[in-house]
PDB file of N, CA and C in Angstrom:
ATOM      1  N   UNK A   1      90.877  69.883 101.052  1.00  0.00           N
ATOM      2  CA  UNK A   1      90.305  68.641 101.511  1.00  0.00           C
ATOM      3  C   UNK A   1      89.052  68.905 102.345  1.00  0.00           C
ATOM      4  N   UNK A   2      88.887  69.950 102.974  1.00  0.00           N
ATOM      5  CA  UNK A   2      87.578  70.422 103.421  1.00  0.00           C
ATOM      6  C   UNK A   2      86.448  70.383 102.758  1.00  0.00           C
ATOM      7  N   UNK A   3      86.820  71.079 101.836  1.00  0.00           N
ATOM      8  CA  UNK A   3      85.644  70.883 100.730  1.00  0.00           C
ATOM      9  C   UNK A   3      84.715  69.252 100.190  1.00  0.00           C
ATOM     10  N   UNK A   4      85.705  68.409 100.750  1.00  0.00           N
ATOM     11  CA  UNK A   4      85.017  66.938 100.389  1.00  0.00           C
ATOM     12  C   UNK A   4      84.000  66.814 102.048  1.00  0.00           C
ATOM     13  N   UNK A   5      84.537  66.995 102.926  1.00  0.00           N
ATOM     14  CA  UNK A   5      83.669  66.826 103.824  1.00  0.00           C
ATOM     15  C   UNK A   5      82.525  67.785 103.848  1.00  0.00           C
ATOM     16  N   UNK A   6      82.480  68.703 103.175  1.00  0.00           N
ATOM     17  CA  UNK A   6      80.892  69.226 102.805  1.00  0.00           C
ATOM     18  C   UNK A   6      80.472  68.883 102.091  1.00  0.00           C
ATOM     19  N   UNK A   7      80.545  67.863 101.038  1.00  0.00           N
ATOM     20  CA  UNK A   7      79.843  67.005 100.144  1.00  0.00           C
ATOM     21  C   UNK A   7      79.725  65.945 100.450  1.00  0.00           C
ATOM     22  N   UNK A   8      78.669  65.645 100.928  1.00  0.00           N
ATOM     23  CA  UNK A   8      78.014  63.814 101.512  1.00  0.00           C
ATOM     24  C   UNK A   8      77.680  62.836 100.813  1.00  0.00           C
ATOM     25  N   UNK A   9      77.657  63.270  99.235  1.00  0.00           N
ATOM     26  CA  UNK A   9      77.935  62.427  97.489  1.00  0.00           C
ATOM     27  C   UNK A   9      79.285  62.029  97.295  1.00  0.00           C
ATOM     28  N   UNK A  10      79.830  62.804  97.254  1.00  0.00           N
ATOM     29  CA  UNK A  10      81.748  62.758  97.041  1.00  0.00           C
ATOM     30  C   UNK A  10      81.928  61.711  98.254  1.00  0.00           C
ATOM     31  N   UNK A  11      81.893  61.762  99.648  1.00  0.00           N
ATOM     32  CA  UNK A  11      82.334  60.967 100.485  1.00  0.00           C
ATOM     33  C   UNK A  11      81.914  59.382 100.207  1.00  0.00           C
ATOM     34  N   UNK A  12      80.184  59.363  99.588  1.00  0.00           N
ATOM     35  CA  UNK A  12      79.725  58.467  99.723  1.00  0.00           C
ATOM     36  C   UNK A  12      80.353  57.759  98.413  1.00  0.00           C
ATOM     37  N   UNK A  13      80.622  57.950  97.286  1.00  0.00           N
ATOM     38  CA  UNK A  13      80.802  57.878  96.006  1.00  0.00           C
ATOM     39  C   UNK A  13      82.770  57.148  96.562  1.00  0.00           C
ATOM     40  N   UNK A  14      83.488  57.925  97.112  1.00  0.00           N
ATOM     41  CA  UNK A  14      84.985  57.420  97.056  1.00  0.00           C
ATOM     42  C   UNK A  14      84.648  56.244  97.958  1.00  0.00           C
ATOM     43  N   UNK A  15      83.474  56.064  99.557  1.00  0.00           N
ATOM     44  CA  UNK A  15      83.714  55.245 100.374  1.00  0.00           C
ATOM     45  C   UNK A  15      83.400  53.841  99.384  1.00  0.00           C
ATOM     46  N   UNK A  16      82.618  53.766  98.521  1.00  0.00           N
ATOM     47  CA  UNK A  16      82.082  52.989  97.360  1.00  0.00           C
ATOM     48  C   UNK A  16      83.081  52.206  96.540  1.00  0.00           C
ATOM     49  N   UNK A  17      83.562  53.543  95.875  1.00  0.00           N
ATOM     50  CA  UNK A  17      85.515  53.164  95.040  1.00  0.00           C
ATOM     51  C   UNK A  17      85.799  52.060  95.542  1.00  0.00           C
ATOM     52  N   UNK A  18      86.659  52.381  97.599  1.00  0.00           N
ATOM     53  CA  UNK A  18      87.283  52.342  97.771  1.00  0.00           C
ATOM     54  C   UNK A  18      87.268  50.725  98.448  1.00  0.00           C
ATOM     55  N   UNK A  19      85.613  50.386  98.253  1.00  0.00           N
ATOM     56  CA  UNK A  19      84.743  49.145  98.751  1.00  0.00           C
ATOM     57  C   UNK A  19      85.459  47.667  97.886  1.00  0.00           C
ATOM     58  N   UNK A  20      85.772  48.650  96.323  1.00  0.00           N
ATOM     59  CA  UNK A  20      85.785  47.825  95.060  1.00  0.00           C
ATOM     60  C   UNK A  20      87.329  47.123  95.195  1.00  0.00           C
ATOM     61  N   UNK A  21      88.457  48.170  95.467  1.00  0.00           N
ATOM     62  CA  UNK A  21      89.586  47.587  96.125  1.00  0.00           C
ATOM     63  C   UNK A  21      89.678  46.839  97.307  1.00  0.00           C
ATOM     64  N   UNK A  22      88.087  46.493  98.063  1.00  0.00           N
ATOM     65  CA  UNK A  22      88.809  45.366  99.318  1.00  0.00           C
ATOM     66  C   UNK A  22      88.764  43.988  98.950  1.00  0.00           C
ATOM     67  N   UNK A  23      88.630  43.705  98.069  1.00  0.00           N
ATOM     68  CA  UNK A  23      88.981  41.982  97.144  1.00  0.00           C
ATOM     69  C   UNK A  23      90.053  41.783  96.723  1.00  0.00           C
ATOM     70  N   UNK A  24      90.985  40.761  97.339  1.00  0.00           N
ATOM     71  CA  UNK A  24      92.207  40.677  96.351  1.00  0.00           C
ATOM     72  C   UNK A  24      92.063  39.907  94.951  1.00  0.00           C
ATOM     73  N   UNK A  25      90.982  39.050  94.824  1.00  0.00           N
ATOM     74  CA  UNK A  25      91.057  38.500  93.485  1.00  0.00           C
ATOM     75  C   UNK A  25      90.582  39.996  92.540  1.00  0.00           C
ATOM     76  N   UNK A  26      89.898  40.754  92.786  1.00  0.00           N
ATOM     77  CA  UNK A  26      89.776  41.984  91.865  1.00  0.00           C
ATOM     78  C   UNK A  26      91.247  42.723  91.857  1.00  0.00           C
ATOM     79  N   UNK A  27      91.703  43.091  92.839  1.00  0.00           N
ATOM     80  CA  UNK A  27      93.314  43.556  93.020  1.00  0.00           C
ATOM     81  C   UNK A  27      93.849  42.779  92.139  1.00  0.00           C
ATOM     82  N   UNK A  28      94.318  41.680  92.092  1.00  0.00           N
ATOM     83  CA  UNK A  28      94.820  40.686  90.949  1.00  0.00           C
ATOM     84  C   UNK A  28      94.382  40.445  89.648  1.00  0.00           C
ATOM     85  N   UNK A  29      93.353  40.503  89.624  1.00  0.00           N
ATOM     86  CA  UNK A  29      92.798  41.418  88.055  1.00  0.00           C
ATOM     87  C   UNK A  29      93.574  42.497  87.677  1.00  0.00           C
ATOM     88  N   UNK A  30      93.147  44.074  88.718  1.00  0.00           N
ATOM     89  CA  UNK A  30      94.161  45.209  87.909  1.00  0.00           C
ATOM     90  C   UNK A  30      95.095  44.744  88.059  1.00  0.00           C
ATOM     91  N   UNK A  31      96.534  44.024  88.624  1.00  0.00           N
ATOM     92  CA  UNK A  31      97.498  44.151  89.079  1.00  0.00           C
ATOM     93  C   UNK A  31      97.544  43.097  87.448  1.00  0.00           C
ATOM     94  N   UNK A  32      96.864  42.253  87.087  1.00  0.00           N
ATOM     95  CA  UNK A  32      97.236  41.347  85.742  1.00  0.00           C
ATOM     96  C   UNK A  32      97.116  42.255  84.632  1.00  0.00           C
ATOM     97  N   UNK A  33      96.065  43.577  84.629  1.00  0.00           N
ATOM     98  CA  UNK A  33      95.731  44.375  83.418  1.00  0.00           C
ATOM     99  C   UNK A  33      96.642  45.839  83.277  1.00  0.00           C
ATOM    100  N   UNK A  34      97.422  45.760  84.368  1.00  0.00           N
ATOM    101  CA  UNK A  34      98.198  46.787  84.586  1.00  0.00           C
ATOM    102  C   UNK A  34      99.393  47.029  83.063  1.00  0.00           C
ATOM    103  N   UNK A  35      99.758  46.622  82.358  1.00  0.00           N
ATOM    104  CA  UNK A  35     100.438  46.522  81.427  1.00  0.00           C
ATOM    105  C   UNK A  35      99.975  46.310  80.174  1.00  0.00           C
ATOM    106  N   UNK A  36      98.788  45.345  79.788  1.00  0.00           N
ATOM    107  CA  UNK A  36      98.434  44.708  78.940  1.00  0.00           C
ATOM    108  C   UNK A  36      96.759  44.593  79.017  1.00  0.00           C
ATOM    109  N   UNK A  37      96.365  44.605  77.897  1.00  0.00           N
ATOM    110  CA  UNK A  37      95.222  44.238  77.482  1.00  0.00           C
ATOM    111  C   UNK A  37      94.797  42.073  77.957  1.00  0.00           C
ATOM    112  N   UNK A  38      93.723  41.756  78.013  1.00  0.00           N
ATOM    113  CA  UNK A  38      93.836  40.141  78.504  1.00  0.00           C
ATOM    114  C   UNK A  38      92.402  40.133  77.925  1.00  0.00           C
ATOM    115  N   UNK A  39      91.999  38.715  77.073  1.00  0.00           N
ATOM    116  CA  UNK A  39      91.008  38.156  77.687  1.00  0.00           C
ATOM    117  C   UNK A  39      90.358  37.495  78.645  1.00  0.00           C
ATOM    118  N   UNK A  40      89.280  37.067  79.298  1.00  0.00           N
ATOM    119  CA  UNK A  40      88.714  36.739  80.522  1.00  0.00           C
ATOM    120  C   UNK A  40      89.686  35.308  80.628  1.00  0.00           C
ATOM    121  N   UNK A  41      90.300  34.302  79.785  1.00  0.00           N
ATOM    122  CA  UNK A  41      90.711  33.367  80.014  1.00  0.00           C
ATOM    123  C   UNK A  41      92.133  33.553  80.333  1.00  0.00           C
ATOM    124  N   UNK A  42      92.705  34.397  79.697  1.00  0.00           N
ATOM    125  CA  UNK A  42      94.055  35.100  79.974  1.00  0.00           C
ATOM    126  C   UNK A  42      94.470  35.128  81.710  1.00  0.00           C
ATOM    127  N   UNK A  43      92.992  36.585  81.647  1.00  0.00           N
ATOM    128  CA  UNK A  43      93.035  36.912  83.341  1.00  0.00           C
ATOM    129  C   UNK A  43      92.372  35.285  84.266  1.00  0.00           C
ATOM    130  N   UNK A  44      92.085  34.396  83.511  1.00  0.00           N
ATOM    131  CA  UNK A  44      92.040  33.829  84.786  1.00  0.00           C
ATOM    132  C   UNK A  44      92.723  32.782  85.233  1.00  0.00           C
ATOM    133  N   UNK A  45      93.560  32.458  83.997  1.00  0.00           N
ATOM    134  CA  UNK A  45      94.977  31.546  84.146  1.00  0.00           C
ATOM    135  C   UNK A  45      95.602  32.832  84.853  1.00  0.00           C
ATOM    136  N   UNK A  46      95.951  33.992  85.049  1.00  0.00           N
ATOM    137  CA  UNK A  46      97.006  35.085  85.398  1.00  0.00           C
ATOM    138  C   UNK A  46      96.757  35.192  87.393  1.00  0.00           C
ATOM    139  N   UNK A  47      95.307  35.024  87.250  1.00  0.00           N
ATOM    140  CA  UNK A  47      94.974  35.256  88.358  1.00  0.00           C
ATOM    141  C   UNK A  47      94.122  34.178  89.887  1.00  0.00           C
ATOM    142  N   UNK A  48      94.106  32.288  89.172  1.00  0.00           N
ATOM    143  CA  UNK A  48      94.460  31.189  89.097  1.00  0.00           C
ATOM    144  C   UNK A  48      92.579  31.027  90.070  1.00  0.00           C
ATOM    145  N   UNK A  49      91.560  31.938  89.521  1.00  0.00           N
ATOM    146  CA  UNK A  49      90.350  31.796  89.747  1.00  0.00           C
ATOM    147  C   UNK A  49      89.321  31.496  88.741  1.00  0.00           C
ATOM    148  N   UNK A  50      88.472  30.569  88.680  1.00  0.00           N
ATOM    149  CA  UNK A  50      87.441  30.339  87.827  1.00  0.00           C
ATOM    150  C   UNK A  50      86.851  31.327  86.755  1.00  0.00           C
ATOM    151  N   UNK A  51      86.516  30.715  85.525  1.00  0.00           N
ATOM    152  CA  UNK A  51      85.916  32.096  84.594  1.00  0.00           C
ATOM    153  C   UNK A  51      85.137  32.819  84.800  1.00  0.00           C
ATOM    154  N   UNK A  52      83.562  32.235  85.889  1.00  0.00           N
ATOM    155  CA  UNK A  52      82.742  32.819  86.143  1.00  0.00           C
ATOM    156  C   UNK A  52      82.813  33.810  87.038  1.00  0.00           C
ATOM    157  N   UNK A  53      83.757  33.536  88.305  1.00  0.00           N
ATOM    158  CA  UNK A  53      84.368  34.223  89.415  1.00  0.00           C
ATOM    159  C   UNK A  53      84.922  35.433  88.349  1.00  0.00           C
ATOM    160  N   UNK A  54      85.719  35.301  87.613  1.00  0.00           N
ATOM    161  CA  UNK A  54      86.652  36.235  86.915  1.00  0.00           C
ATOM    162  C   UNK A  54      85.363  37.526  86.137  1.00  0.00           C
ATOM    163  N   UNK A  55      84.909  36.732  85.581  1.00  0.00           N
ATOM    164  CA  UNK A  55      84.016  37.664  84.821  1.00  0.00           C
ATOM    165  C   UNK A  55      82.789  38.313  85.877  1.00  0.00           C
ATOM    166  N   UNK A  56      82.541  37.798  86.907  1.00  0.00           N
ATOM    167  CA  UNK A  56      81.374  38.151  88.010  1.00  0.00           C
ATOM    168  C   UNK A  56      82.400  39.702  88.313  1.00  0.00           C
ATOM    169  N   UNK A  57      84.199  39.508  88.848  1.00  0.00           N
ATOM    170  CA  UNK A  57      84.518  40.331  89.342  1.00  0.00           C
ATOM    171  C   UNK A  57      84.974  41.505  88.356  1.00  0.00           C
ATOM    172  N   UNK A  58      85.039  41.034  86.948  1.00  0.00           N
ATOM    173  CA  UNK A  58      85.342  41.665  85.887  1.00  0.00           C
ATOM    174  C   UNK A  58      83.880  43.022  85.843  1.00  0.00           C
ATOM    175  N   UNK A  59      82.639  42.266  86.016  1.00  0.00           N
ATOM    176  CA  UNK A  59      81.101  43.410  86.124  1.00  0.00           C
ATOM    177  C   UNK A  59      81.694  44.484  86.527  1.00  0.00           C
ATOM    178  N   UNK A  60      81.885  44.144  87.895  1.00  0.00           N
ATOM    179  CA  UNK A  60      81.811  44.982  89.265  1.00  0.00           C
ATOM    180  C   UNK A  60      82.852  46.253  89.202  1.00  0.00           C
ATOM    181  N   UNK A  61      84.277  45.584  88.409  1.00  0.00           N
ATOM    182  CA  UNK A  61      85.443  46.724  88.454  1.00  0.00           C
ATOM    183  C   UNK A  61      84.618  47.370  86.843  1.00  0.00           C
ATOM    184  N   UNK A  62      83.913  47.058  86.075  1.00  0.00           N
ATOM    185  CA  UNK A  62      83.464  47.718  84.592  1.00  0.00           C
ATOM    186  C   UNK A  62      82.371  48.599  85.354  1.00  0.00           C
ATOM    187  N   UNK A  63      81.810  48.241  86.566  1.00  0.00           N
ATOM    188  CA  UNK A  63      80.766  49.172  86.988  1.00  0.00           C
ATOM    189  C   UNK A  63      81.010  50.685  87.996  1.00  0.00           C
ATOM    190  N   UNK A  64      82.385  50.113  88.716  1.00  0.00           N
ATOM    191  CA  UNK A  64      83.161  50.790  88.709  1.00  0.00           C
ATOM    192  C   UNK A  64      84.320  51.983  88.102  1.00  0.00           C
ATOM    193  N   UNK A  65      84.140  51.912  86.745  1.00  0.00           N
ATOM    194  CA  UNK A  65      84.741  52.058  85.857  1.00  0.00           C
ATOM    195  C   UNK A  65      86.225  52.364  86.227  1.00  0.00           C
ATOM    196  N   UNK A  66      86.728  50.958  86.726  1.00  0.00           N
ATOM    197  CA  UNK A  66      88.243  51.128  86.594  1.00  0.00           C
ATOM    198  C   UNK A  66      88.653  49.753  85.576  1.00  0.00           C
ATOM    199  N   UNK A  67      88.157  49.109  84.397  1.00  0.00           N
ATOM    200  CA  UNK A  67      88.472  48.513  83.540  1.00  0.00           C
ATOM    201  C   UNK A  67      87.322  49.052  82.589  1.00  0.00           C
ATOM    202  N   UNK A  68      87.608  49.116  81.363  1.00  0.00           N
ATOM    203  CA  UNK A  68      87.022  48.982  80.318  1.00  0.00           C
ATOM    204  C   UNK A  68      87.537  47.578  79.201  1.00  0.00           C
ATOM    205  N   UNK A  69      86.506  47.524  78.604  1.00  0.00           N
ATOM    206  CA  UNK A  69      86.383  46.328  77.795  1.00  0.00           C
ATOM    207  C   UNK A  69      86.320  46.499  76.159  1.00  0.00           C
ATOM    208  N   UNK A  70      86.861  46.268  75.340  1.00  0.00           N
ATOM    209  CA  UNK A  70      86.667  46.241  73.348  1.00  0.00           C
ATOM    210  C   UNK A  70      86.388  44.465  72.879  1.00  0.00           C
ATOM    211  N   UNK A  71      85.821  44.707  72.038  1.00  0.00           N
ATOM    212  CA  UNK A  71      85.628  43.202  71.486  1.00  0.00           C
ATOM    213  C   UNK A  71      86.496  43.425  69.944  1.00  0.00           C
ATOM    214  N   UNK A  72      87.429  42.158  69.999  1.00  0.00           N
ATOM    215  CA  UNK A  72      88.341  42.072  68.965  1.00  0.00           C
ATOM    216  C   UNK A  72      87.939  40.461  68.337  1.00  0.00           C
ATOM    217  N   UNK A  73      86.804  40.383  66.818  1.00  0.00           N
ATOM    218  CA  UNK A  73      86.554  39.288  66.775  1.00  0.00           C
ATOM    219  C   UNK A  73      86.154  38.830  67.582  1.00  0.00           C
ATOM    220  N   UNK A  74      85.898  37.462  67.670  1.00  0.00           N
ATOM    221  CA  UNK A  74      84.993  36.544  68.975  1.00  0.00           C
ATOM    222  C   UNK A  74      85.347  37.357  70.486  1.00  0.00           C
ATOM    223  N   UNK A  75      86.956  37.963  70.702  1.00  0.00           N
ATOM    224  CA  UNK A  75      86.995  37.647  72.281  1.00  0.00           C
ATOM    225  C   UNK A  75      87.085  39.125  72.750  1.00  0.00           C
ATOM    226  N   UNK A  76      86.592  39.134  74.014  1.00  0.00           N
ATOM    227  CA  UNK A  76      86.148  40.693  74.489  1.00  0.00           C
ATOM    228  C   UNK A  76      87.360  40.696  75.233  1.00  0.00           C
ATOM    229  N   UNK A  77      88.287  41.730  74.994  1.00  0.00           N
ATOM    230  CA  UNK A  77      89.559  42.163  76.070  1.00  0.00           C
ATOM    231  C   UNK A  77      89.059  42.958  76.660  1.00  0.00           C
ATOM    232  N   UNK A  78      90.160  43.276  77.627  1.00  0.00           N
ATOM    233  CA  UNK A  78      89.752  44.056  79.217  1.00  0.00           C
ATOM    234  C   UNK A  78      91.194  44.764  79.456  1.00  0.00           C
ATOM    235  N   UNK A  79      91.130  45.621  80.132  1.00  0.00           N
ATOM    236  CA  UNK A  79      92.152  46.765  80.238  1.00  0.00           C
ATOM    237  C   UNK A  79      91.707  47.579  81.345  1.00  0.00           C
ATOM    238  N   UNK A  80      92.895  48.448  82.282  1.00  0.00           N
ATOM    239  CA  UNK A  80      92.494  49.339  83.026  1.00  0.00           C
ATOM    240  C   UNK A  80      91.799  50.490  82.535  1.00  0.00           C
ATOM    241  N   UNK A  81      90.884  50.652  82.959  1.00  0.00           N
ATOM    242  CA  UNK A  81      90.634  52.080  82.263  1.00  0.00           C
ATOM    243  C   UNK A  81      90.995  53.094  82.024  1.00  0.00           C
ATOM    244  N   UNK A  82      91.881  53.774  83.062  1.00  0.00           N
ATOM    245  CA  UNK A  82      92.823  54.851  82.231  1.00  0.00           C
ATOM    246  C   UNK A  82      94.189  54.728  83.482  1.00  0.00           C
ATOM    247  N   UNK A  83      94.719  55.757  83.164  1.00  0.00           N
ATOM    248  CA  UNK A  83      95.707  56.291  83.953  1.00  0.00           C
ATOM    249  C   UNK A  83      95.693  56.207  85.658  1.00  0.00           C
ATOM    250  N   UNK A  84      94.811  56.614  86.064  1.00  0.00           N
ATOM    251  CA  UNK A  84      94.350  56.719  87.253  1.00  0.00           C
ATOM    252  C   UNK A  84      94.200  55.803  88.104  1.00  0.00           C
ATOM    253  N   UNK A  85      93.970  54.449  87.508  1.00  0.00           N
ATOM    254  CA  UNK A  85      93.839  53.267  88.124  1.00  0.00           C
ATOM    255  C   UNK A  85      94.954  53.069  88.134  1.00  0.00           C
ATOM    256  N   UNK A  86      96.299  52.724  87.320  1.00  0.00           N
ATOM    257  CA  UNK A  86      97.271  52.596  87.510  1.00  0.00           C
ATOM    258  C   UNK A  86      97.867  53.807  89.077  1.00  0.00           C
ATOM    259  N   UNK A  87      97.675  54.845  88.635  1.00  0.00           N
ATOM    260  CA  UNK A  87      98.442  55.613  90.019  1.00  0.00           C
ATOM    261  C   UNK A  87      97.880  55.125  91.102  1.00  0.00           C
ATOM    262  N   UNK A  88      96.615  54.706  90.930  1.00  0.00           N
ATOM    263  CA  UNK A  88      95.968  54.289  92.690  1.00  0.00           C
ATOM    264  C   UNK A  88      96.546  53.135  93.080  1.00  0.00           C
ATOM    265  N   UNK A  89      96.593  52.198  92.504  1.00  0.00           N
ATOM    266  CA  UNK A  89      97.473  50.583  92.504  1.00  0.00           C
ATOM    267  C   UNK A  89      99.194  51.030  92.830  1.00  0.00           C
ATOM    268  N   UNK A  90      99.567  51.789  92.114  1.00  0.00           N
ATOM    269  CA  UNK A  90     101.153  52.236  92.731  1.00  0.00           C
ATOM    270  C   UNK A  90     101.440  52.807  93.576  1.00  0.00           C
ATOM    271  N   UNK A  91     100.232  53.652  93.821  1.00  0.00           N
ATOM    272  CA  UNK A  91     100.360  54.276  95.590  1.00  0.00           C
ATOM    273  C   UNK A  91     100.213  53.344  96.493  1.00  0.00           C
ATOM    274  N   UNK A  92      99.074  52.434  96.439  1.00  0.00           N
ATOM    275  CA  UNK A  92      99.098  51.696  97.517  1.00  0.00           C
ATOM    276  C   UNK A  92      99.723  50.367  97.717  1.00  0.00           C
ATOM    277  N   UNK A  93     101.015  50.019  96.556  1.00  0.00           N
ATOM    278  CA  UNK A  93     102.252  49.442  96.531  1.00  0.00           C
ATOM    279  C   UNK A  93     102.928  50.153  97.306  1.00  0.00           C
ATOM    280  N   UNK A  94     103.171  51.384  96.875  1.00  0.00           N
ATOM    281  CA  UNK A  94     104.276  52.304  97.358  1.00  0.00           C
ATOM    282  C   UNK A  94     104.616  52.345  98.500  1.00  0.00           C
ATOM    283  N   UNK A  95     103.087  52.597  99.331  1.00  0.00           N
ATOM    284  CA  UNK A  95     102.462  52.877 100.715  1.00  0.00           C
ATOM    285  C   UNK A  95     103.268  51.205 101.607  1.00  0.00           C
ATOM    286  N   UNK A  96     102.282  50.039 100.794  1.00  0.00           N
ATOM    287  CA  UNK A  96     102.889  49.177 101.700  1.00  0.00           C
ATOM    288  C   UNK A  96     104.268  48.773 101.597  1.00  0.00           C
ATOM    289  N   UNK A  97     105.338  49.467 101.042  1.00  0.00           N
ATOM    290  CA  UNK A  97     106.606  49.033 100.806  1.00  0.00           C
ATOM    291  C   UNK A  97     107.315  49.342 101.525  1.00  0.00           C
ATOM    292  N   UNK A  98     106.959  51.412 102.471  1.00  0.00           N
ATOM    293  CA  UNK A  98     107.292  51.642 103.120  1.00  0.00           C
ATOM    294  C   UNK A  98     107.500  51.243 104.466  1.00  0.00           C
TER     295      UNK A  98
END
């Protein structure tokens, strides 16, 4: 763990991440994509916020790259992006359960 505090990119780069998790309507996004693939109308009946709101916060976690997106016919689904997002979301379940 030393090794991150000699890199002032790495610190700046996770403090960034970790910026993207202080929204709960984005939290409620992954926490809706955690299982399943959704379109934007899906997630925003799931997550009981406007489409534009949904898709504004949908950018931000794709710029983030903790969702990725496929277009199936007309409608573009959304998904966590991999594995990793899931473990970070269950740790910090885990964390507040304790």
């Amino acid at each position: 763990m030393e090794r991150f505090l000699e890199n002032e990119d790495q610190l700046i780069d996770m403090a960034e991440l970790f910026k993207v998790f202080g929204d709960s309507t984005r939290i409620k996004i992954l926490c809706s994509l955690f299982d399943q693939e959704l379109c934007v109308q899906e997630i925003t009946d799931c997550v009981g916020a406007s489409q534009s709101a949904v898709s504004h916060q949908l950018r931000l976690l794709k710029q983030a790259k903790l969702v990725k997106s496929k277009r199936q016919g007309k409608l573009m689904l959304y998904a966590l992006a991999d594995d990793h997002v899931k473990t970070i979301i269950g740790m910090a379940k885990e964390h507040l359960e304790e």
